[in-house]
C-alpha atoms as a PDB file:
ATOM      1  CA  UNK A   1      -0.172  11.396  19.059  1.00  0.00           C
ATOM      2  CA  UNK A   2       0.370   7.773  18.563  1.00  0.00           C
ATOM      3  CA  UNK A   3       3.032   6.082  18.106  1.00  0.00           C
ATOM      4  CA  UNK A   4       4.234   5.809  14.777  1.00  0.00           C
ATOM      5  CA  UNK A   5       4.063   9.666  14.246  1.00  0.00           C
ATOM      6  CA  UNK A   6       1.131   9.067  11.471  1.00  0.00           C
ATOM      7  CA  UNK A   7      -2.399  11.641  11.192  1.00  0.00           C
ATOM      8  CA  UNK A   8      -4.486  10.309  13.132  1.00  0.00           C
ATOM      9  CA  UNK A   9      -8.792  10.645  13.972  1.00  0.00           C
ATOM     10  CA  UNK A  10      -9.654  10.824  17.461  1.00  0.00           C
ATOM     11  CA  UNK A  11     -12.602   7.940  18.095  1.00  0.00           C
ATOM     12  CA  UNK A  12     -15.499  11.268  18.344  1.00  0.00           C
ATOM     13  CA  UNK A  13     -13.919  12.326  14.436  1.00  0.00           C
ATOM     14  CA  UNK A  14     -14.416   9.167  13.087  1.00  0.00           C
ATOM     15  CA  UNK A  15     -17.588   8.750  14.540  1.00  0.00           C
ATOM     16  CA  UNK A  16     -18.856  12.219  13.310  1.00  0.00           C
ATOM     17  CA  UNK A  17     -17.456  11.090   9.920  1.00  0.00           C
ATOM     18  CA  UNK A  18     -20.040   8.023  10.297  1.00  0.00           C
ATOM     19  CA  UNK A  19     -22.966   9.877  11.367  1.00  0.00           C
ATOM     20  CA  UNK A  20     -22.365  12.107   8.814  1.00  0.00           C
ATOM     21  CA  UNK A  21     -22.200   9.163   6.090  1.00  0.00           C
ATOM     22  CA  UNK A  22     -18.587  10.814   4.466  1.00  0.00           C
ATOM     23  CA  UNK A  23     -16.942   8.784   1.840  1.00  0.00           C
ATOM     24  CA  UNK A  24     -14.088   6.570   3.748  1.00  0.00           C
ATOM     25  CA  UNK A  25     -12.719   3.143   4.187  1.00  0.00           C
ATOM     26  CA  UNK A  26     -12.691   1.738   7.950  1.00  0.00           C
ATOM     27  CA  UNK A  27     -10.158  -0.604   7.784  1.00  0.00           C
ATOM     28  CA  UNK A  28     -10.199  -3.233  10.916  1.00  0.00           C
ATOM     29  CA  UNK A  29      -6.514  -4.742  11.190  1.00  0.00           C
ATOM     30  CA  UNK A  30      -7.019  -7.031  14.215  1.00  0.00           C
ATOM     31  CA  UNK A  31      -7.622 -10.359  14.402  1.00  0.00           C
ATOM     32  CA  UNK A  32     -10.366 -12.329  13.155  1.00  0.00           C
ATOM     33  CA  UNK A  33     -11.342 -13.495  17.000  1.00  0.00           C
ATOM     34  CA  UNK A  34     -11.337 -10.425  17.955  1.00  0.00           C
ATOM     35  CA  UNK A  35     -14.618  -9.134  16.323  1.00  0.00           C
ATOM     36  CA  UNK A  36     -15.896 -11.392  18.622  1.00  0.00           C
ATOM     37  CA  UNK A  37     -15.260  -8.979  21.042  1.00  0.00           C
ATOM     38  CA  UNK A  38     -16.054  -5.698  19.638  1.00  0.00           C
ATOM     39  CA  UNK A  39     -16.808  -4.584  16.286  1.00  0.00           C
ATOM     40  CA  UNK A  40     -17.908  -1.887  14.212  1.00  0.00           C
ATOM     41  CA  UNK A  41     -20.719  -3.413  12.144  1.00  0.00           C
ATOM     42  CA  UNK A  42     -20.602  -4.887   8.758  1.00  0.00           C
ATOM     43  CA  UNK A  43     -19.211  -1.589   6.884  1.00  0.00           C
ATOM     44  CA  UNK A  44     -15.671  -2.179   8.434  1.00  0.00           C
ATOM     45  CA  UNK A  45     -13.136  -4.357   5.859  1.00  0.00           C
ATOM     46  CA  UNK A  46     -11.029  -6.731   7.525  1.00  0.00           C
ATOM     47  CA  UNK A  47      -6.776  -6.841   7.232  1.00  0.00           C
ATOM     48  CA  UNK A  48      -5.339  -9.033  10.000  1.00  0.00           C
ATOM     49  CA  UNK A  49      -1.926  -7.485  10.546  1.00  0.00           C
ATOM     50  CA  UNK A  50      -0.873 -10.877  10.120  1.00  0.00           C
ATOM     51  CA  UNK A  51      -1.665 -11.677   6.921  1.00  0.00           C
ATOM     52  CA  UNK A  52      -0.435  -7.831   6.018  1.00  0.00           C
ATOM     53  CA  UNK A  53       2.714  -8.919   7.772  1.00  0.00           C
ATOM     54  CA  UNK A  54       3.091 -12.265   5.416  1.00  0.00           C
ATOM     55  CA  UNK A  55       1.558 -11.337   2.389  1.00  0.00           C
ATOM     56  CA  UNK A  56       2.076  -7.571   1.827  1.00  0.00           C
ATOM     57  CA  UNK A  57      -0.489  -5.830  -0.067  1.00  0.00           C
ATOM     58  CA  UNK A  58      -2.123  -8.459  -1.487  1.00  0.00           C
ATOM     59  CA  UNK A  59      -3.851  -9.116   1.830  1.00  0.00           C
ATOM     60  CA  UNK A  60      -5.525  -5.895   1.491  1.00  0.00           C
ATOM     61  CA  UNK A  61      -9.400  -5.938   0.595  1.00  0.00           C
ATOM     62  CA  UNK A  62      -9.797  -4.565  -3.170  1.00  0.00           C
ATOM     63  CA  UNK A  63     -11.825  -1.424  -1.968  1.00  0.00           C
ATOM     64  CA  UNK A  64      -8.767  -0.465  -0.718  1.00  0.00           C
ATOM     65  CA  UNK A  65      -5.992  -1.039  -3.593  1.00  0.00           C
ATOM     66  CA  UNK A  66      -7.723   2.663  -4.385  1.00  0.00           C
ATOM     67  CA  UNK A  67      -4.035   4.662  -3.439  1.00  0.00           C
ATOM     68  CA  UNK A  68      -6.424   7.816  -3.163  1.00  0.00           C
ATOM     69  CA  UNK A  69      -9.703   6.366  -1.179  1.00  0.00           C
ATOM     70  CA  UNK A  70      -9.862   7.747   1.866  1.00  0.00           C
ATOM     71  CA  UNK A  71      -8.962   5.469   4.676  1.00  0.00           C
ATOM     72  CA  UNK A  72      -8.949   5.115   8.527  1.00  0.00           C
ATOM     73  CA  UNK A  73      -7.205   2.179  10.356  1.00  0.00           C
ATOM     74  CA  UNK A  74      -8.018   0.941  13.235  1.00  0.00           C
ATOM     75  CA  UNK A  75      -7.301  -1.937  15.818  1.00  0.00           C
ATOM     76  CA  UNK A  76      -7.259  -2.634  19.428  1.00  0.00           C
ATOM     77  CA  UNK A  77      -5.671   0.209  20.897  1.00  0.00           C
ATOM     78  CA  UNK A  78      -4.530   2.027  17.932  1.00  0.00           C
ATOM     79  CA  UNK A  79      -0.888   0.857  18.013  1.00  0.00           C
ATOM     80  CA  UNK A  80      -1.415  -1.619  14.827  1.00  0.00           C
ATOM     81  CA  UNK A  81      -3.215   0.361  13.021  1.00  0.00           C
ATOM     82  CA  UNK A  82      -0.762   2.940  13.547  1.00  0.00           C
ATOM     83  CA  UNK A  83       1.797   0.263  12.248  1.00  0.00           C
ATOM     84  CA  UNK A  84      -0.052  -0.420   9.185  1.00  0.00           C
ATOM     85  CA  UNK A  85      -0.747   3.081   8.482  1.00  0.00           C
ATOM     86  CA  UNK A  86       2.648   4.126   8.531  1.00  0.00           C
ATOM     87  CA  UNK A  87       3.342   1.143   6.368  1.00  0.00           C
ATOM     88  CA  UNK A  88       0.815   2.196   3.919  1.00  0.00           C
ATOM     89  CA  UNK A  89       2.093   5.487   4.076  1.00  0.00           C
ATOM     90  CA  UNK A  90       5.088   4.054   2.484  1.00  0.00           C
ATOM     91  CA  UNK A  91       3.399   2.029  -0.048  1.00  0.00           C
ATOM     92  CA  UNK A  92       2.104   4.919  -1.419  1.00  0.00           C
ATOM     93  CA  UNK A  93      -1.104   5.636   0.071  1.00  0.00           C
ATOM     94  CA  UNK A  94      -1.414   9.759   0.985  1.00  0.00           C
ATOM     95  CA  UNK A  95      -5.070   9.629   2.496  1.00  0.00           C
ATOM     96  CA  UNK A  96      -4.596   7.508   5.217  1.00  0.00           C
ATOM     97  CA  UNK A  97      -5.070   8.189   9.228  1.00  0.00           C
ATOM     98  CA  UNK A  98      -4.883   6.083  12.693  1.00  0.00           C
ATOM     99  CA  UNK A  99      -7.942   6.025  14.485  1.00  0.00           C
ATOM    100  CA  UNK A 100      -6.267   7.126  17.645  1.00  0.00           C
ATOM    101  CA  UNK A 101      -6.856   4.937  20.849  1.00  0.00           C
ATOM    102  CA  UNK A 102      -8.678   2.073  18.842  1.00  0.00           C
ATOM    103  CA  UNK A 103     -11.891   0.801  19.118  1.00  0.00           C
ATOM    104  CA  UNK A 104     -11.277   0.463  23.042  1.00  0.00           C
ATOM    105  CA  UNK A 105     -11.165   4.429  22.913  1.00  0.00           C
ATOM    106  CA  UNK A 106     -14.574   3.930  20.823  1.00  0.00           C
ATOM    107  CA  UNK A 107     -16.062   1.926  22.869  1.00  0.00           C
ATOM    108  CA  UNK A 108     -15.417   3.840  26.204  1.00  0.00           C
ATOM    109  CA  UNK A 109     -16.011   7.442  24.439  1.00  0.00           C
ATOM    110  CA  UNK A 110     -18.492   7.007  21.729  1.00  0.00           C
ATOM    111  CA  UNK A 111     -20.375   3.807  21.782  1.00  0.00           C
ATOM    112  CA  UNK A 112     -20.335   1.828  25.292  1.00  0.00           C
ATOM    113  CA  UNK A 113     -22.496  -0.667  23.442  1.00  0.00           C
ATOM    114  CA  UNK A 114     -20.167  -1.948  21.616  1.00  0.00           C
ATOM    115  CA  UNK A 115     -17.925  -3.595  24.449  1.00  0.00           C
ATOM    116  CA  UNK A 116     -14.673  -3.582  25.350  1.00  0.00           C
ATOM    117  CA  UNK A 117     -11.671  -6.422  26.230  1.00  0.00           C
END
């Protein structure tokens, strides 16, 4: 369970989700430098919590001002995304979920490839 209380998708779900090409928004809320790092590929929208955190809504990529797309958030760790899941949650969005543990937990349980920091 993380810490916001929100559903979340363990790392293995939302890979199986992937490999199984489902219908869903992977929404990245870290930092721009930070894809640097690690990433998810090209597929994954970008929502620095802080611009979320300044500009509200309107920082959100237009795929997903859809209230009843299908989303996943995801971050470092998974304690942002957790943050802006529970946010969204509150905005109105019903069909949204944490990606539990982040895409460290990714990285060390699905896809060593993609590296870790």
């Amino acid at each position: 369970m993380n810490p916001y209380g929100v559903p979340g998708l363990s790392v293995q779900e939302v890979a199986q989700k992937q490999n199984d090409r489902e219908e869903f928004i992977l929404l990245d809320v870290r930092e721009p430098y930070e894809l640097t790092y690690a990433n998810l590929g090209s597929d994954v929208l970008l929502a620095p919590l802080s611009e979320l955190a300044q500009q509200g809504p309107q920082a959100l990529p237009e795929e997903v001002l859809n209230k009843d797309a299908e989303i996943v958030v995801m971050c470092h760790h998974g304690n942002r995304s957790a943050q802006v899941t529970a946010w969204l949650r509150q905005q109105g969005w019903s069909n949204v979920y944490n990606m539990d543990g982040g895409i460290d937990a990714y990285a060390a349980l699905v896809d060593p490839t993609i590296g870790r920091y």
